[in-house]
N, C-alpha and C. Protein backbone atom coordinates (compact mmCIF):
# COMPACT_ATOMS: atom_id res chain seq x y z
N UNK A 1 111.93 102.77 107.41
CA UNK A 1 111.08 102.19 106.41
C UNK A 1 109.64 102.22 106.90
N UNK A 2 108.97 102.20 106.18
CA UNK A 2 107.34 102.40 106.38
C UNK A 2 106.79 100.73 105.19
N UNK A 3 106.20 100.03 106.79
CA UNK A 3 105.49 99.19 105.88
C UNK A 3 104.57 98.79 105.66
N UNK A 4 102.83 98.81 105.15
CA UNK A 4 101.73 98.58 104.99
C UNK A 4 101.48 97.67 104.43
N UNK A 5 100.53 96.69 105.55
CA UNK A 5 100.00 96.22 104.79
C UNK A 5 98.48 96.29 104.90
N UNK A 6 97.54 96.24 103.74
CA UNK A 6 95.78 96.48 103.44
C UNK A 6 95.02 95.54 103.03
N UNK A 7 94.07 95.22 103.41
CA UNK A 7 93.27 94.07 103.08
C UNK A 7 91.89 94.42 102.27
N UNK A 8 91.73 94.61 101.35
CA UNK A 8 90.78 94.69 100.14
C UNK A 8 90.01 94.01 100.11
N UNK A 9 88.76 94.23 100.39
CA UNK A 9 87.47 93.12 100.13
C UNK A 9 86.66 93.66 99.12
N UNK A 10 86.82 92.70 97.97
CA UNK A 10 86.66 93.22 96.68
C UNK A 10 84.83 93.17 96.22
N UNK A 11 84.25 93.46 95.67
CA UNK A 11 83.06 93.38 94.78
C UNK A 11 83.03 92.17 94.44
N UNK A 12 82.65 91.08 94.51
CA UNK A 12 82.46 89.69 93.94
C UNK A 12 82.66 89.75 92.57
N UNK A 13 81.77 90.83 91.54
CA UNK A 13 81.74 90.63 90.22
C UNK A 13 83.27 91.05 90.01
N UNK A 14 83.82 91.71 90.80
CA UNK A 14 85.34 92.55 90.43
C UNK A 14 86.69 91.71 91.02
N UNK A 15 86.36 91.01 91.85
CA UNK A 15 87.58 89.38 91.92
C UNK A 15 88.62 89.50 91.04
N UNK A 16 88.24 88.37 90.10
CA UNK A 16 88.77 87.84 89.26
C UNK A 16 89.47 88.79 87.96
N UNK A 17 89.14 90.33 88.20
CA UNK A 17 89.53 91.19 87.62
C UNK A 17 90.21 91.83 88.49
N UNK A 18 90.52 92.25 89.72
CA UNK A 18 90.98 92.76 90.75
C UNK A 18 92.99 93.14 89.70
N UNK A 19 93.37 91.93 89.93
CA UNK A 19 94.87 92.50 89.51
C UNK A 19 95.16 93.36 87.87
N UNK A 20 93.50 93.38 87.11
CA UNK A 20 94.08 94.06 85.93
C UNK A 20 93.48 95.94 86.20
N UNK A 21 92.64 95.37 87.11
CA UNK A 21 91.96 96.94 87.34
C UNK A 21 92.96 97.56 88.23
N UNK A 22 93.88 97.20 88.78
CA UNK A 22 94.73 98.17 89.19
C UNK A 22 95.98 98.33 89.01
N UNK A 23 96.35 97.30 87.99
CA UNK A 23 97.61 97.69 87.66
C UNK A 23 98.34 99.10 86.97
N UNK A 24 97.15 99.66 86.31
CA UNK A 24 98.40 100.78 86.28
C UNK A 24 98.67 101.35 87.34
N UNK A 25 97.62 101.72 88.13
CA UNK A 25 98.24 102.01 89.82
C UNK A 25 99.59 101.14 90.44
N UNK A 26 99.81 99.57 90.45
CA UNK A 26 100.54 98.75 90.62
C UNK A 26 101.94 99.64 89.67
N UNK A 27 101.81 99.54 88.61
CA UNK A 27 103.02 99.67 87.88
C UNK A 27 103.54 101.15 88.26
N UNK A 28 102.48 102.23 88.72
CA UNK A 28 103.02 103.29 88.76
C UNK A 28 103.68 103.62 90.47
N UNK A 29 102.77 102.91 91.50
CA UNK A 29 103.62 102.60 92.79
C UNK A 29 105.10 102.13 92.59
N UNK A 30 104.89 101.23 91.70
CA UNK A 30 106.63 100.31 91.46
C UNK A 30 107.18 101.29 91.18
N UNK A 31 107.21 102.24 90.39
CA UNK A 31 108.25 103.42 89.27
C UNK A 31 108.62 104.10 90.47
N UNK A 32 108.24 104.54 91.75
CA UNK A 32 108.16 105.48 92.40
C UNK A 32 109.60 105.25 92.98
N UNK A 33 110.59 106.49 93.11
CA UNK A 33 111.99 106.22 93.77
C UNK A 33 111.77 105.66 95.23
N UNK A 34 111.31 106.10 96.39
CA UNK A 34 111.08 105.33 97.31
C UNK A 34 110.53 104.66 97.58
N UNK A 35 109.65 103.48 96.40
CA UNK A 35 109.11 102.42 96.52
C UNK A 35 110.12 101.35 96.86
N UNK A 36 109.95 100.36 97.92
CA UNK A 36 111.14 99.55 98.19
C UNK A 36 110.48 98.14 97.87
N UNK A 37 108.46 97.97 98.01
CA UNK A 37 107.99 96.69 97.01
C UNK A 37 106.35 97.08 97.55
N UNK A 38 106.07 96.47 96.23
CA UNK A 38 104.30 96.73 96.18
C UNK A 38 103.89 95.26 95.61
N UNK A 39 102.88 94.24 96.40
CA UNK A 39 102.82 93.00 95.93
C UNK A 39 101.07 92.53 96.68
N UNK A 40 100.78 92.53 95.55
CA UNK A 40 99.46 91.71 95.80
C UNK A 40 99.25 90.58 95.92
N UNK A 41 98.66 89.76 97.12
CA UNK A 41 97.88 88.54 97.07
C UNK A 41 96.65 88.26 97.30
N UNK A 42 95.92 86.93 96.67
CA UNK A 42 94.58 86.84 97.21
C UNK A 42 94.77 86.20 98.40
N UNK A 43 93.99 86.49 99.42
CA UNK A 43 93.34 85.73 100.66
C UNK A 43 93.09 84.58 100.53
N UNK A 44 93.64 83.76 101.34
CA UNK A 44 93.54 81.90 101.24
C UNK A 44 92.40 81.90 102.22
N UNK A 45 91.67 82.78 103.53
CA UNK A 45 90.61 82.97 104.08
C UNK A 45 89.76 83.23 103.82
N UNK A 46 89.83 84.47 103.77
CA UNK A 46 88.49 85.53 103.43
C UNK A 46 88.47 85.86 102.03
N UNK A 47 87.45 85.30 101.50
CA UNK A 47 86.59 85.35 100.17
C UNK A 47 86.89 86.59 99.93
N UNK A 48 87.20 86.58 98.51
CA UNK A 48 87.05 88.34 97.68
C UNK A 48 87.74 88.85 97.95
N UNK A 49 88.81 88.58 98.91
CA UNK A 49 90.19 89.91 99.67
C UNK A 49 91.30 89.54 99.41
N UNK A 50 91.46 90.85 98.98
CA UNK A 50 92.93 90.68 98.44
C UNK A 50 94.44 91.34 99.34
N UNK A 51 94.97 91.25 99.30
CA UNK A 51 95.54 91.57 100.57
C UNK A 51 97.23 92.38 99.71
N UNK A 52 97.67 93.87 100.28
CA UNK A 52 98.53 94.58 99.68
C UNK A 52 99.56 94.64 100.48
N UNK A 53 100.73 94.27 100.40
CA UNK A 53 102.23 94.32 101.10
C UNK A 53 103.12 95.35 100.43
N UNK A 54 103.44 96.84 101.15
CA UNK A 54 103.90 97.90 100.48
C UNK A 54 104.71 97.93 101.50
N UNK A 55 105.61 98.62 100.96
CA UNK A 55 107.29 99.46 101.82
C UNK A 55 107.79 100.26 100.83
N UNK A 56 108.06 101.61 101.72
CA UNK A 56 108.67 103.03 101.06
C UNK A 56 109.30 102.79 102.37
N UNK A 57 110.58 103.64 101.62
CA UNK A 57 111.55 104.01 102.39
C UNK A 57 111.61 104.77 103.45
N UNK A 58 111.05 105.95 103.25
CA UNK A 58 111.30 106.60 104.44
C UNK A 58 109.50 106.94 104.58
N UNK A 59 109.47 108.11 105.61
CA UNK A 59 108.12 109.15 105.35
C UNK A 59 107.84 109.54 104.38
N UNK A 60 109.41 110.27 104.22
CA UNK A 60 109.48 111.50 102.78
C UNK A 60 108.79 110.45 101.63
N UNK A 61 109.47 109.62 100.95
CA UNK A 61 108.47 108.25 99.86
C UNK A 61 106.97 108.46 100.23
N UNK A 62 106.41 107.87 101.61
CA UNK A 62 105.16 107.72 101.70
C UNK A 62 104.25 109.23 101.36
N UNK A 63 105.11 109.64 101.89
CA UNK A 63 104.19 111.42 101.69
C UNK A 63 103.94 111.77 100.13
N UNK A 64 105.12 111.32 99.47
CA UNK A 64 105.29 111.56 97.85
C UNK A 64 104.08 110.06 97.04
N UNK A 65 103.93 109.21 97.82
CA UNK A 65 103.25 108.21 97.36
C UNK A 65 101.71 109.08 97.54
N UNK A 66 101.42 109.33 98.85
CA UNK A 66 99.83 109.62 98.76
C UNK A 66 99.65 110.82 98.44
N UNK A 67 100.66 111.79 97.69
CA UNK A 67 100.92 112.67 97.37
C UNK A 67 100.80 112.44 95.27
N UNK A 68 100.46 111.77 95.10
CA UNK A 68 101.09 111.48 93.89
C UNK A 68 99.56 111.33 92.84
N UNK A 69 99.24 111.96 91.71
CA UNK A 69 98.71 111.18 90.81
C UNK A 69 97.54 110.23 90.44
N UNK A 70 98.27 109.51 90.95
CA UNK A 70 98.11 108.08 90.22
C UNK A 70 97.36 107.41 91.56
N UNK A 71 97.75 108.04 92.84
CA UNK A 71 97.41 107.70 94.27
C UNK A 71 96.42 108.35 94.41
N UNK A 72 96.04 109.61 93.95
CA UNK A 72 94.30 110.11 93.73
C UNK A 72 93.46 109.48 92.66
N UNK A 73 93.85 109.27 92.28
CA UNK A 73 93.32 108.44 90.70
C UNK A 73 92.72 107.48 91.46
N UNK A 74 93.47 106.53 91.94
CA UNK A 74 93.27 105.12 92.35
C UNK A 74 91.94 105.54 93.53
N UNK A 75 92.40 105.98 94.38
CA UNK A 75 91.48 105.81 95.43
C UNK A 75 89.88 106.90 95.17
N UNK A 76 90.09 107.58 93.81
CA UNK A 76 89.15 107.77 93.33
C UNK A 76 87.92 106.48 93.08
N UNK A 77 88.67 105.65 92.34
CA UNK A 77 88.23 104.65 91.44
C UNK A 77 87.73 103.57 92.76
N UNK A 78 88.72 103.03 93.45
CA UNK A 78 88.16 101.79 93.63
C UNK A 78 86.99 102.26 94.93
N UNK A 79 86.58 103.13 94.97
CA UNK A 79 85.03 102.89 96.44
C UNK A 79 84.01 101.98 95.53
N UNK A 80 84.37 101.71 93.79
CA UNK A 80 83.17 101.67 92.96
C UNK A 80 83.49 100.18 92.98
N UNK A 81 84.89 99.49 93.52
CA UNK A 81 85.48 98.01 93.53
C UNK A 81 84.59 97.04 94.73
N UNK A 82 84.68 98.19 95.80
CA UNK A 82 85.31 97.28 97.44
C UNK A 82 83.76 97.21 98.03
N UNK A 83 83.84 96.06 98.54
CA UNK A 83 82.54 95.91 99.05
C UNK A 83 82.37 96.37 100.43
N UNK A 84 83.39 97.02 101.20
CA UNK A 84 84.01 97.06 102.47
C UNK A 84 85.03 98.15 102.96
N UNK A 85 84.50 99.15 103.46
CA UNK A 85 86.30 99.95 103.85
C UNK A 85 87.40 98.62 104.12
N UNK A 86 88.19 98.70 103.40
CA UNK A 86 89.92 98.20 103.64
C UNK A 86 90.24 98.66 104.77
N UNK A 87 90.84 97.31 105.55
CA UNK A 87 91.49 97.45 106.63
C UNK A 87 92.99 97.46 106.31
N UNK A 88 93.60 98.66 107.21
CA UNK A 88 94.92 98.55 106.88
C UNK A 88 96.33 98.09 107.90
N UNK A 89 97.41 98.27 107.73
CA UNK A 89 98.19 98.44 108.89
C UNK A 89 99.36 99.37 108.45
N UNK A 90 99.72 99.96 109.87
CA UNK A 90 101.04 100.84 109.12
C UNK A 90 101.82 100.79 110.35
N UNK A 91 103.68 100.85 109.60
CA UNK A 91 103.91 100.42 110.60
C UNK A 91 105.35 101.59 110.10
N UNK A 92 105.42 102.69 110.78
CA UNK A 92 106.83 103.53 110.47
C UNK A 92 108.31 103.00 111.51
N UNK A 93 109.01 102.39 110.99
CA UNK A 93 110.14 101.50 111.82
C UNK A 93 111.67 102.26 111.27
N UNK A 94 112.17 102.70 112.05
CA UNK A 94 113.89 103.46 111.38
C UNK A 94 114.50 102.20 111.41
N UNK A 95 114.35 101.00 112.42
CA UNK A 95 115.24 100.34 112.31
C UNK A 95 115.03 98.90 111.13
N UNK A 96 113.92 99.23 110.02
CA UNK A 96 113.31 98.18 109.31
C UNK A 96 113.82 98.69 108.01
N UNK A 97 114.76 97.64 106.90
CA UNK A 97 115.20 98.61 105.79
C UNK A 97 115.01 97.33 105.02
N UNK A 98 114.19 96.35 105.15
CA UNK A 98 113.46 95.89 103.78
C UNK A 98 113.36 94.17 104.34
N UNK A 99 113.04 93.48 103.62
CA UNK A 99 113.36 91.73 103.42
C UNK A 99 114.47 91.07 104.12
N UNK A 100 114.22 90.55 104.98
CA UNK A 100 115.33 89.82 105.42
C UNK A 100 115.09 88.32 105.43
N UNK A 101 116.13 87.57 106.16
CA UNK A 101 116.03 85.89 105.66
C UNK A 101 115.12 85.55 107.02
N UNK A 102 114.42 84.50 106.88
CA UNK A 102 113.87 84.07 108.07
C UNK A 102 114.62 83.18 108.86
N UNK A 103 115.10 83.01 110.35
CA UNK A 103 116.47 82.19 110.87
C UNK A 103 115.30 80.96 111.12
N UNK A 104 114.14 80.99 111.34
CA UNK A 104 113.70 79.60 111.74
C UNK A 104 113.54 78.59 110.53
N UNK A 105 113.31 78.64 109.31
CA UNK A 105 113.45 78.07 108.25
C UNK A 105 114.28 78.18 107.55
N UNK A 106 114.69 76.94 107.06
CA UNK A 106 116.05 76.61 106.01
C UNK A 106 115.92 75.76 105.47
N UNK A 107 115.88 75.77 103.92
CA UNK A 107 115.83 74.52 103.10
C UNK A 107 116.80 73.58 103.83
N UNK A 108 115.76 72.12 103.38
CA UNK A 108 116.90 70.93 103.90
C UNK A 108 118.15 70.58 103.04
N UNK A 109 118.64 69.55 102.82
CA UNK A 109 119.61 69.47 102.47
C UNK A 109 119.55 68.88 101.18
């Protein structure tokens, strides 16, 4: 599994618009067969950043992701968003195949 995550530091005026300006990108990452999850949050820190949690399955997915469309499209568009190159992380793991439970927390009773 391949999992990224990117930190978006958005345009101030472009915030509060951030999740509609990229959703068709959003919706078209989701469609993708080796998409395993694509999920945006805002930053409870750092002002204006939005922060992206992605996992494809294998390479082959990721290659077909920045390979794709909708993945030139996008990164066309947003240099005109970000106030900041995006910092990213990537992390290619064979032995990582998605969500698991956390053992230190457990609802009480």
């Amino acid at each position: 599994m391949i999992l990224i995550v990117v930190k978006w530091p958005v345009r101030p005026e472009f915030d509060d618009q951030w999740p509609e300006l990229v959703r068709e990108f959003t919706d078209a990452v989701r469609a993708e067969p080796g998409n395993v999850f694509f999920e945006w949050s805002r930053s409870v820190d750092e002002p204006h950043t939005w922060v992206l949690v992605e996992g494809f399955r294998d390479a082959e997915a990721g290659a077909v992701h920045t390979a794709s469309e909708h993945f030139t499209k996008a990164v066309g568009q947003m240099p005109d968003w970000v106030s900041a190159t995006p910092s990213i992380m990537y992390v290619d793991s064979p032995d990582l195949a998605g969500w698991g439970p956390m053992g230190e927390v457990q609802p009480r009773g």
